[in-house]
PDB file of N, CA and C in Angstrom:
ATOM      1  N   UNK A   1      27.043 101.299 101.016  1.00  0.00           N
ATOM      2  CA  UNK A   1      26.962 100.029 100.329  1.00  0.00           C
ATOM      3  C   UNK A   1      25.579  99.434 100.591  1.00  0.00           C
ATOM      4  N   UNK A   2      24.909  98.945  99.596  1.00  0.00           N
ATOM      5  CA  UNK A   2      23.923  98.300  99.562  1.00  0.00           C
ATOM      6  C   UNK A   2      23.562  96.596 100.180  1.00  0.00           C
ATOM      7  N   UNK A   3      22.820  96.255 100.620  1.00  0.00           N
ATOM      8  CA  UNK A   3      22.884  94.807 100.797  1.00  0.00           C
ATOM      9  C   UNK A   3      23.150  93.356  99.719  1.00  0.00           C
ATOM     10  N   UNK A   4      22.742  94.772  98.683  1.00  0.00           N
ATOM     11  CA  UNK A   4      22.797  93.618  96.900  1.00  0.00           C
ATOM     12  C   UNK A   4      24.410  93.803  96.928  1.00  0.00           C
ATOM     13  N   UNK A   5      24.888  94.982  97.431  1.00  0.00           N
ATOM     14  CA  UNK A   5      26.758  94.751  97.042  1.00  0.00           C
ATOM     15  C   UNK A   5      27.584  93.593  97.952  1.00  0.00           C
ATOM     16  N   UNK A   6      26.615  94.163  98.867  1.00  0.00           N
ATOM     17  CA  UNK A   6      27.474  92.827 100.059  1.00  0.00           C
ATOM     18  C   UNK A   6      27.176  91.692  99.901  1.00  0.00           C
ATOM     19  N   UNK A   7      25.987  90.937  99.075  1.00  0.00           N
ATOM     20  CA  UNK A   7      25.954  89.850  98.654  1.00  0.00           C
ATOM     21  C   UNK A   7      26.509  89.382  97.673  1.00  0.00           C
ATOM     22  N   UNK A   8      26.938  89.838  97.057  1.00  0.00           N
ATOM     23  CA  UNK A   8      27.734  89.876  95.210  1.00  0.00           C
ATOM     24  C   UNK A   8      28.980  89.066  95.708  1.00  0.00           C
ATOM     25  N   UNK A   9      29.852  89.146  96.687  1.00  0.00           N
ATOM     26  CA  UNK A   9      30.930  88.258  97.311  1.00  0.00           C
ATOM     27  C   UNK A   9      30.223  86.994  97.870  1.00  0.00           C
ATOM     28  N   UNK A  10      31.117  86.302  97.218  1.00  0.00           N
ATOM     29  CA  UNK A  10      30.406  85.074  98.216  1.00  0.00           C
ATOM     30  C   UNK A  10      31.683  84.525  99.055  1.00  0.00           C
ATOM     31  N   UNK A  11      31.355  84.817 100.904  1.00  0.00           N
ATOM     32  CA  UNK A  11      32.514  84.349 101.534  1.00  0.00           C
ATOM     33  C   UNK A  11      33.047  82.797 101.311  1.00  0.00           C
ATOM     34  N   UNK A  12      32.679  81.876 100.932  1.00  0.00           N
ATOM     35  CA  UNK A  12      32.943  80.550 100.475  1.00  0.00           C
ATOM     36  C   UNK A  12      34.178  80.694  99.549  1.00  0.00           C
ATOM     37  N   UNK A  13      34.218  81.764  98.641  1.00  0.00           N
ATOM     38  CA  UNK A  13      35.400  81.739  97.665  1.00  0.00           C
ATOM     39  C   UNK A  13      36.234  82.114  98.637  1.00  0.00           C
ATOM     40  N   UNK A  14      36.380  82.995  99.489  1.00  0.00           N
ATOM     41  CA  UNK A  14      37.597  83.033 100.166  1.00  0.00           C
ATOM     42  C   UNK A  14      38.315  82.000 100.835  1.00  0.00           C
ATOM     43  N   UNK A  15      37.834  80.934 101.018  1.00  0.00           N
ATOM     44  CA  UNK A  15      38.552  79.970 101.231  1.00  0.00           C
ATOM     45  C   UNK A  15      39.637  79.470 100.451  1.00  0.00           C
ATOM     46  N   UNK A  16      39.216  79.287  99.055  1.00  0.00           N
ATOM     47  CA  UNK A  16      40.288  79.251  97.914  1.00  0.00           C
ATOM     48  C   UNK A  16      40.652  80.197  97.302  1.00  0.00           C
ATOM     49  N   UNK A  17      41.081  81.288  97.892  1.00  0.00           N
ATOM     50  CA  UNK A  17      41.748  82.371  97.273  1.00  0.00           C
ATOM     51  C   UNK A  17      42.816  82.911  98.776  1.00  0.00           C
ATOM     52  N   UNK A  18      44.072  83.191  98.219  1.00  0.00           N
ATOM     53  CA  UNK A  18      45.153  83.264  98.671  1.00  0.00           C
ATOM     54  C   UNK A  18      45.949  84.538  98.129  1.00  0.00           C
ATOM     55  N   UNK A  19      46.412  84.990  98.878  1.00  0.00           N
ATOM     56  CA  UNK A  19      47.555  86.209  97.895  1.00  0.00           C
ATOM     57  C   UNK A  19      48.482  85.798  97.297  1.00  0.00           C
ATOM     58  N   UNK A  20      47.878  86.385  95.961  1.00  0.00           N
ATOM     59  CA  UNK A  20      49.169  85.970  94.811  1.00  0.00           C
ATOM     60  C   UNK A  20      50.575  86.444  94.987  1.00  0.00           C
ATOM     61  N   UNK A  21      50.811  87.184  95.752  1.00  0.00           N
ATOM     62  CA  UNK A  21      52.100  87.678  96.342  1.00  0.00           C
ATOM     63  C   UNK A  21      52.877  86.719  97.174  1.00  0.00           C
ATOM     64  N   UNK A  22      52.035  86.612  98.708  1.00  0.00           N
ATOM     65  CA  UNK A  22      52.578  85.753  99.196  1.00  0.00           C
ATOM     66  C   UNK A  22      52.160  84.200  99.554  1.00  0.00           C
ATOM     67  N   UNK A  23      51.101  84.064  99.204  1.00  0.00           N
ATOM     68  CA  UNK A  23      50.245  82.841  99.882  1.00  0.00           C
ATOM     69  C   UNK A  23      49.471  82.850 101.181  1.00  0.00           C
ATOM     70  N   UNK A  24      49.614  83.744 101.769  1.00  0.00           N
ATOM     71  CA  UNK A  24      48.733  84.089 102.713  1.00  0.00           C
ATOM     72  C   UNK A  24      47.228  84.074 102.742  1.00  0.00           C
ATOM     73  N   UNK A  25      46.740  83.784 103.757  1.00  0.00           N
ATOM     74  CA  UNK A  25      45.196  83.851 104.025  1.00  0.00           C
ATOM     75  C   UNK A  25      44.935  85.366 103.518  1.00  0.00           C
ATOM     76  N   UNK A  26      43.632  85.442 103.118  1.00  0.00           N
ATOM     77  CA  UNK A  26      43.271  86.443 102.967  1.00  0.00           C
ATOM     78  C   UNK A  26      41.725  86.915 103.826  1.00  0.00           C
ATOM     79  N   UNK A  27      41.883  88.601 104.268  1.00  0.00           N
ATOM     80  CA  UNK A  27      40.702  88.794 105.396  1.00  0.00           C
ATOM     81  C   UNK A  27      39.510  89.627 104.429  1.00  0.00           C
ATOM     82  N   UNK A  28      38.550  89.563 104.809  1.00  0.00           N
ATOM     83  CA  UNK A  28      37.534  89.913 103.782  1.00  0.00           C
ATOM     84  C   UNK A  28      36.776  91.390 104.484  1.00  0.00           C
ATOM     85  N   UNK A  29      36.690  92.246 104.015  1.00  0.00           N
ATOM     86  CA  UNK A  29      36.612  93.816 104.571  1.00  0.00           C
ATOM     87  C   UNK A  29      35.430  93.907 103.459  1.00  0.00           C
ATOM     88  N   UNK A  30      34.171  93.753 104.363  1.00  0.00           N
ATOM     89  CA  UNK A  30      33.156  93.902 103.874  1.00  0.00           C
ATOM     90  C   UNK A  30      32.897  95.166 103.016  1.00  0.00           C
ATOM     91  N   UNK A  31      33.187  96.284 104.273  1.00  0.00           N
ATOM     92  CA  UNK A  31      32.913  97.728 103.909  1.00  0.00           C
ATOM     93  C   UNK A  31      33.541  98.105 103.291  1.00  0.00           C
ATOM     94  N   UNK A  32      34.670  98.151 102.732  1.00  0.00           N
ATOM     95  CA  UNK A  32      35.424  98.317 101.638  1.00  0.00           C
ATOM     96  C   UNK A  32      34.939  97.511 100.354  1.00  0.00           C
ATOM     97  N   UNK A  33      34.314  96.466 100.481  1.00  0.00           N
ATOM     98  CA  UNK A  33      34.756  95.847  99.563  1.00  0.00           C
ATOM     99  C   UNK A  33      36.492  95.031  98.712  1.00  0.00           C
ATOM    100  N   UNK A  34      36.792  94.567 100.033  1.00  0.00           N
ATOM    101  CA  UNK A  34      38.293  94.139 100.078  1.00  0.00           C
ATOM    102  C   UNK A  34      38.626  92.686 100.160  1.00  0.00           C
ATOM    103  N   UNK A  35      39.510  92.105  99.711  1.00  0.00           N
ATOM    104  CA  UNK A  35      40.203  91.493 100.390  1.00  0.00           C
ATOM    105  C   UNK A  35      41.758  91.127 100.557  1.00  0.00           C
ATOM    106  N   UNK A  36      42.255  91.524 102.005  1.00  0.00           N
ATOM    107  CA  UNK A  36      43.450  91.958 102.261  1.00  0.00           C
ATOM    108  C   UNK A  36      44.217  91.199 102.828  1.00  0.00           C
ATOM    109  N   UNK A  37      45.269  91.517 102.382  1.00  0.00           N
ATOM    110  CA  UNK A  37      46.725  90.598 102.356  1.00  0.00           C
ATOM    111  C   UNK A  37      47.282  91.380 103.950  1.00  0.00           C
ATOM    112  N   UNK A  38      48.021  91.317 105.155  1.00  0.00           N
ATOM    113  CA  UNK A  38      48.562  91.683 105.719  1.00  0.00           C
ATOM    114  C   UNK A  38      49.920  91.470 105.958  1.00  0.00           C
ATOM    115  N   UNK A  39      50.208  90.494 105.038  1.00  0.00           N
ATOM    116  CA  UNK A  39      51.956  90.128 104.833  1.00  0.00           C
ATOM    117  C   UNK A  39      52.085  90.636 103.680  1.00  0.00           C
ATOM    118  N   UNK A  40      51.570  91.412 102.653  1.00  0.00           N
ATOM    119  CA  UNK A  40      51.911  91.912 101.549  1.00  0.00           C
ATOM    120  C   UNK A  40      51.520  93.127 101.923  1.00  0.00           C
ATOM    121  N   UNK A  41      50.835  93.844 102.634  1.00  0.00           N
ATOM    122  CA  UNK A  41      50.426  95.014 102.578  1.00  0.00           C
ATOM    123  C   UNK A  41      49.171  95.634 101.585  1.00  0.00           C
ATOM    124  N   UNK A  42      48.640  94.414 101.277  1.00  0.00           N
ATOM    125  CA  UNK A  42      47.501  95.388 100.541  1.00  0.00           C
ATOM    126  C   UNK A  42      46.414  94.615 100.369  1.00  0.00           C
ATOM    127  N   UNK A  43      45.427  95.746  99.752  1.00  0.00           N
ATOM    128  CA  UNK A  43      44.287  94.950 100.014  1.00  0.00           C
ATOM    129  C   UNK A  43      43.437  95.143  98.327  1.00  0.00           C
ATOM    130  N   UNK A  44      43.274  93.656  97.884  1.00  0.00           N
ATOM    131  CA  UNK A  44      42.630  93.701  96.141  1.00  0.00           C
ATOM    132  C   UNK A  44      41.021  94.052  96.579  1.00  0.00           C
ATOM    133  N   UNK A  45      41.101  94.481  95.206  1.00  0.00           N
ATOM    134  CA  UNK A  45      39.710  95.472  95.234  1.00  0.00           C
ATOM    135  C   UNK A  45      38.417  94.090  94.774  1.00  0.00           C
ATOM    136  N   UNK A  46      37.514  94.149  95.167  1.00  0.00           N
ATOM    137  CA  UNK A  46      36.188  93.425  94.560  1.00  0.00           C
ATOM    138  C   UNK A  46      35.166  94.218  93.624  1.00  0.00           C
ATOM    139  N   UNK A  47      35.325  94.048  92.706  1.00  0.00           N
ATOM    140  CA  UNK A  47      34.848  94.316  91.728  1.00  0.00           C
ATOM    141  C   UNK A  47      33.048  93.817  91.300  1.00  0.00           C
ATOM    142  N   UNK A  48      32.524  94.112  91.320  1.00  0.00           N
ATOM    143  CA  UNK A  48      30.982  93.429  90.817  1.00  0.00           C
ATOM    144  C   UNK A  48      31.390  92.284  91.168  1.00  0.00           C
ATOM    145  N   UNK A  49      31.489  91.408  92.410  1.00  0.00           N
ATOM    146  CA  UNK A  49      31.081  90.396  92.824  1.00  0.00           C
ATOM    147  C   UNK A  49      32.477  89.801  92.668  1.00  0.00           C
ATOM    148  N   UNK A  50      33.354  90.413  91.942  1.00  0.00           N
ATOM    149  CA  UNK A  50      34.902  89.494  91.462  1.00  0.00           C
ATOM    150  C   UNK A  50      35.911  89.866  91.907  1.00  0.00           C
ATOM    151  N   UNK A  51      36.774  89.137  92.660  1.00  0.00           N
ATOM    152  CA  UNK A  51      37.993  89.860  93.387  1.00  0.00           C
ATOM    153  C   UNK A  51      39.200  90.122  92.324  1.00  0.00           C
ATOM    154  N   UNK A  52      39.814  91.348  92.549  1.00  0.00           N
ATOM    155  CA  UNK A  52      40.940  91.513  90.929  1.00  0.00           C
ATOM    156  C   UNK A  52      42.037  91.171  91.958  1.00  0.00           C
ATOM    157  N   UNK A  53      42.229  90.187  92.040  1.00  0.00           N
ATOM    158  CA  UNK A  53      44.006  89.398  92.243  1.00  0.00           C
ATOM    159  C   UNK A  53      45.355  90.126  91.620  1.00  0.00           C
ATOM    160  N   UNK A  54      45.165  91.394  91.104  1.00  0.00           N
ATOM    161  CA  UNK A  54      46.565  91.567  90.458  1.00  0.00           C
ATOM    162  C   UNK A  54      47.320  93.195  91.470  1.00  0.00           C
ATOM    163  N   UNK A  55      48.403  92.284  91.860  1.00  0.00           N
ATOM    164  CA  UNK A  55      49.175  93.552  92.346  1.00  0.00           C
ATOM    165  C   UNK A  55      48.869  95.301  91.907  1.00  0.00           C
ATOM    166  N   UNK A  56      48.831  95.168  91.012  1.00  0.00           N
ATOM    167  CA  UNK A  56      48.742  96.452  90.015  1.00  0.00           C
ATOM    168  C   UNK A  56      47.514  97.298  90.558  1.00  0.00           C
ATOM    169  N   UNK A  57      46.697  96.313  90.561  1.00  0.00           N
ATOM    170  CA  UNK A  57      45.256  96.948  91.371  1.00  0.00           C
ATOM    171  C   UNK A  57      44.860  97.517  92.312  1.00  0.00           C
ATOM    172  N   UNK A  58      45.911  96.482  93.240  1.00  0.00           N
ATOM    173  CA  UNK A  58      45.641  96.813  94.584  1.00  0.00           C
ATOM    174  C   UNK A  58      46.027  97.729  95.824  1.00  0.00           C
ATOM    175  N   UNK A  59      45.397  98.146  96.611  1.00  0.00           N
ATOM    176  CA  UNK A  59      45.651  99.286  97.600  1.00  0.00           C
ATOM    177  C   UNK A  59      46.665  99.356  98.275  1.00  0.00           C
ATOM    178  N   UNK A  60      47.535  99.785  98.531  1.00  0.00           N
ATOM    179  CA  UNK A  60      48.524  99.567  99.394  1.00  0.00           C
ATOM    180  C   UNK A  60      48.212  99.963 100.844  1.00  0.00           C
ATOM    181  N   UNK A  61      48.392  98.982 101.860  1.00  0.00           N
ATOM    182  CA  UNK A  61      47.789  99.747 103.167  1.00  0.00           C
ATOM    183  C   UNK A  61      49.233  99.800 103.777  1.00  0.00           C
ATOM    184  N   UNK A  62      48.994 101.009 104.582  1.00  0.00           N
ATOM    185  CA  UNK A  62      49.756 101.699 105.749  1.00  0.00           C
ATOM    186  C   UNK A  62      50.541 101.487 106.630  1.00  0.00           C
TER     187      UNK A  62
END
């Protein structure tokens, strides 16, 4: 990952963004490019700078 990818998130939005599943905080996984739910089990993908919020998308972790 590049430094231009890791800037494309801006951690400030994570403040107002929550899992649409459960309402939970959400943790921000730089190196992935993530941000993950741990009461839902998964983690939505970031897209060019945009987090995709939809179940359907997202990773299921382990």
């Amino acid at each position: 990952m590049t430094e231009a990818q890791a800037q494309l998130f801006d951690r400030r939005m994570l403040e107002a963004l929550v899992c649409p599943q459960t309402g939970a905080v959400l943790e921000y996984d730089a190196e992935r490019q993530e941000l993950v739910s741990k009461s839902a089990r998964l983690a939505y993908p970031i897209r060019n700078g945009i987090p995709v919020m939809l179940a359907d998308e997202a990773r299921k972790l382990e």
